[in-house]
C-alpha atoms as a PDB file:
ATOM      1  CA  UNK A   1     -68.077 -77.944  36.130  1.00  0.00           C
ATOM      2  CA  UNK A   2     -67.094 -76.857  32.755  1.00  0.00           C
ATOM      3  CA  UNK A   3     -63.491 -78.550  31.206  1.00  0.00           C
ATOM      4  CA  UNK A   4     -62.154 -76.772  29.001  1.00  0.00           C
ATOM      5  CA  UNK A   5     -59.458 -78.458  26.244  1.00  0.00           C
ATOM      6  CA  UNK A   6     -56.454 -76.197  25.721  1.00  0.00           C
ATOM      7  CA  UNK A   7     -54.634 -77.568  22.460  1.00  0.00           C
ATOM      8  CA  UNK A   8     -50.869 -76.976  22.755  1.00  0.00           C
ATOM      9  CA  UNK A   9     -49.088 -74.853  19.335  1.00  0.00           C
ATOM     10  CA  UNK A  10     -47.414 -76.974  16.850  1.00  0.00           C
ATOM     11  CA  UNK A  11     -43.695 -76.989  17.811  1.00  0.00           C
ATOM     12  CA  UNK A  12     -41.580 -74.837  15.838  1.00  0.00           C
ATOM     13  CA  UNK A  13     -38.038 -76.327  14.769  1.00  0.00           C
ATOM     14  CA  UNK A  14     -34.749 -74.292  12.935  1.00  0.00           C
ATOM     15  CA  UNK A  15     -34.092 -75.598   9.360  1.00  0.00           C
ATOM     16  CA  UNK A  16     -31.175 -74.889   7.808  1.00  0.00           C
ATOM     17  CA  UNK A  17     -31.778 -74.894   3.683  1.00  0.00           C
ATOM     18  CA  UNK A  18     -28.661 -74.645   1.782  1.00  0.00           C
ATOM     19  CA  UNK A  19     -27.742 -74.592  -2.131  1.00  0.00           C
ATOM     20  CA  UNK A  20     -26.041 -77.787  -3.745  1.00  0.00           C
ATOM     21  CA  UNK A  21     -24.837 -76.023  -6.516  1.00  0.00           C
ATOM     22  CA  UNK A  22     -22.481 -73.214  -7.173  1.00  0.00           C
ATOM     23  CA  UNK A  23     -23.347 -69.998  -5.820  1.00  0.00           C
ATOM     24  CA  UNK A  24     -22.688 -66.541  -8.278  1.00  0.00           C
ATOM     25  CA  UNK A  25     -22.924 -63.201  -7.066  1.00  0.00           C
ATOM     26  CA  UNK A  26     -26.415 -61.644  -6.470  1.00  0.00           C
ATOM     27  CA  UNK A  27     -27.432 -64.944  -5.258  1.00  0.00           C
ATOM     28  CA  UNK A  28     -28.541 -66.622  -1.705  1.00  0.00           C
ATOM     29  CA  UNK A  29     -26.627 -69.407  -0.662  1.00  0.00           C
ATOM     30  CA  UNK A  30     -28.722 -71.023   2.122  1.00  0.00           C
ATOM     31  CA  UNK A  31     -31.009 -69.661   4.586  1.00  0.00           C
ATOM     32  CA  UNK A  32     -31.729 -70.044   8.552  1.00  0.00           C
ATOM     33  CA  UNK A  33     -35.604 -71.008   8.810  1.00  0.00           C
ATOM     34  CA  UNK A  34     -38.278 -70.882  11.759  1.00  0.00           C
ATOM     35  CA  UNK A  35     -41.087 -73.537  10.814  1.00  0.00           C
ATOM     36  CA  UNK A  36     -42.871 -76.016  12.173  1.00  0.00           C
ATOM     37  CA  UNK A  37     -42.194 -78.264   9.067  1.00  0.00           C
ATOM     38  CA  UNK A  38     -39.447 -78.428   6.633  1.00  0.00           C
ATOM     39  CA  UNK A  39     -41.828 -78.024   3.777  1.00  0.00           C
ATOM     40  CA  UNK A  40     -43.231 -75.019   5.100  1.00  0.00           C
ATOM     41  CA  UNK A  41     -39.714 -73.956   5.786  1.00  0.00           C
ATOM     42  CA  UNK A  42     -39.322 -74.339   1.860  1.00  0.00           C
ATOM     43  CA  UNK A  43     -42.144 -72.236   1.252  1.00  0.00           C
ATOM     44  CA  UNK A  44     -41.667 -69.162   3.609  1.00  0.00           C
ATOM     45  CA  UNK A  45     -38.261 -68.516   1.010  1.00  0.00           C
ATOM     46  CA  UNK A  46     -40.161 -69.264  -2.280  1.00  0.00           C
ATOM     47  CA  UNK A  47     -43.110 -67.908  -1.820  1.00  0.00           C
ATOM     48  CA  UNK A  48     -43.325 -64.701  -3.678  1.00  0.00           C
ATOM     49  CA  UNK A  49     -46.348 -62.980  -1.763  1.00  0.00           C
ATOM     50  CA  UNK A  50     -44.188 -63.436   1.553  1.00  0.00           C
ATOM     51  CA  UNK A  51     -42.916 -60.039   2.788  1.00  0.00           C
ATOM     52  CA  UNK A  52     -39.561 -61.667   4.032  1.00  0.00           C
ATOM     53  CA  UNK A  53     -38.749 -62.969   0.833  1.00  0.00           C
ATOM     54  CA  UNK A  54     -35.072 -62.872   0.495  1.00  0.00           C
ATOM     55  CA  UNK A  55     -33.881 -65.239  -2.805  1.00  0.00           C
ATOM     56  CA  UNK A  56     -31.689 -63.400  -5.468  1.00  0.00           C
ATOM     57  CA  UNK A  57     -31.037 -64.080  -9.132  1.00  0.00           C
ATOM     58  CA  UNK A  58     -31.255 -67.774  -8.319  1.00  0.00           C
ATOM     59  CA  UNK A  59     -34.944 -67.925  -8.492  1.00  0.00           C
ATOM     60  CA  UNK A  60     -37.555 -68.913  -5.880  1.00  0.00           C
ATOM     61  CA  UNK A  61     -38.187 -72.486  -7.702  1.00  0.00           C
ATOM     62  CA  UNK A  62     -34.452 -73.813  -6.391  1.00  0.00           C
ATOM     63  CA  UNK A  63     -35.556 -73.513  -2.546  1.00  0.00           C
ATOM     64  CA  UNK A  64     -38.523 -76.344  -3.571  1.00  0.00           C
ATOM     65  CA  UNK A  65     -36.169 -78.470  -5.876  1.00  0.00           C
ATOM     66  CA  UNK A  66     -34.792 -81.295  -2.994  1.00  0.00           C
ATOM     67  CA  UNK A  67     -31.924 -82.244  -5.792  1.00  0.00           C
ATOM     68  CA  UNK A  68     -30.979 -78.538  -5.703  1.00  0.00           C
ATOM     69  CA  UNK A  69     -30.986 -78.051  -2.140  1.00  0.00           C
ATOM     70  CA  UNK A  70     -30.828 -79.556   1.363  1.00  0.00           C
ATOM     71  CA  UNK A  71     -32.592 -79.296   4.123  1.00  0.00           C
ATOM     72  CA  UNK A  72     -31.712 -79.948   7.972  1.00  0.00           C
ATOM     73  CA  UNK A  73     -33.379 -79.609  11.361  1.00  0.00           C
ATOM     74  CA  UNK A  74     -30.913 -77.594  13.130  1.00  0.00           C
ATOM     75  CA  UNK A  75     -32.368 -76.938  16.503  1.00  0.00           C
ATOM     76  CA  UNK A  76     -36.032 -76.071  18.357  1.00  0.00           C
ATOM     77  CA  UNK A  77     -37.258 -72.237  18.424  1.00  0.00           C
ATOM     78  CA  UNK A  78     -38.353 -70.695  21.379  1.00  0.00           C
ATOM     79  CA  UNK A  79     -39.599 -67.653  20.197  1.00  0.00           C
ATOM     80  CA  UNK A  80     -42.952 -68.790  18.982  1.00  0.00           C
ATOM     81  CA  UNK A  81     -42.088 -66.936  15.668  1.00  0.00           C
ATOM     82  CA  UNK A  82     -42.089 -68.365  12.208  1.00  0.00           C
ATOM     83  CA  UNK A  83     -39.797 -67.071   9.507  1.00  0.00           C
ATOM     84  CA  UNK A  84     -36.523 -66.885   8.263  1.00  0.00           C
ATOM     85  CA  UNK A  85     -33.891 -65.633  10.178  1.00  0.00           C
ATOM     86  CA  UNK A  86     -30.771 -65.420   8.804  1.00  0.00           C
ATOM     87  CA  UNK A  87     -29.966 -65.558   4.489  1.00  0.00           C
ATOM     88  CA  UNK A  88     -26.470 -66.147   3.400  1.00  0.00           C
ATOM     89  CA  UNK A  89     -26.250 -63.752   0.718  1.00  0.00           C
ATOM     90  CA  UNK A  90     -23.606 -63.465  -2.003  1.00  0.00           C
ATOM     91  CA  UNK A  91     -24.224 -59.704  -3.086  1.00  0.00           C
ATOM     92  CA  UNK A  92     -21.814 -58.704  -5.683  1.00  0.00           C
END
């Protein structure tokens, strides 16, 4: 008889990553995030090879910077799917 070990995915969680500062137009004010850690979370908006990059005239270094921004486990995803899923964005 033959066992085979089945490991189970990492769980994925809902981050929400907001701005500390003040927010001018053209910029993104916070961000809804699929990840299965909040670092990774941090890195699926600053990462500029990502195709879902969404960060404005703020910069992509602010969304690493934990004195510029917060991070908070919102909730557990059920999709499976990692990456962001909602970007408050101040267009002006």
């Amino acid at each position: 008889m033959k066992i085979e070990i089945v490991r189970a995915p990492k769980p994925l969680y809902l981050y929400l990553i907001v701005r500390l500062d003040h927010v001018e137009y053209d910029e993104a004010a916070g961000f809804v995030v699929s990840a299965p850690s909040p670092i990774t979370a941090r890195r699926m908006i600053s990462d500029p090879v990502r195709p879902d990059k969404q960060v404005g005239d703020e910069g992509r270094e602010i969304w690493r910077d934990r004195t510029r921004t917060k991070c908070v486990k919102i909730g557990v995803c059920t999709t499976g799917q990692t990456g962001v899923l909602l970007c408050d964005f101040r267009a002006g």
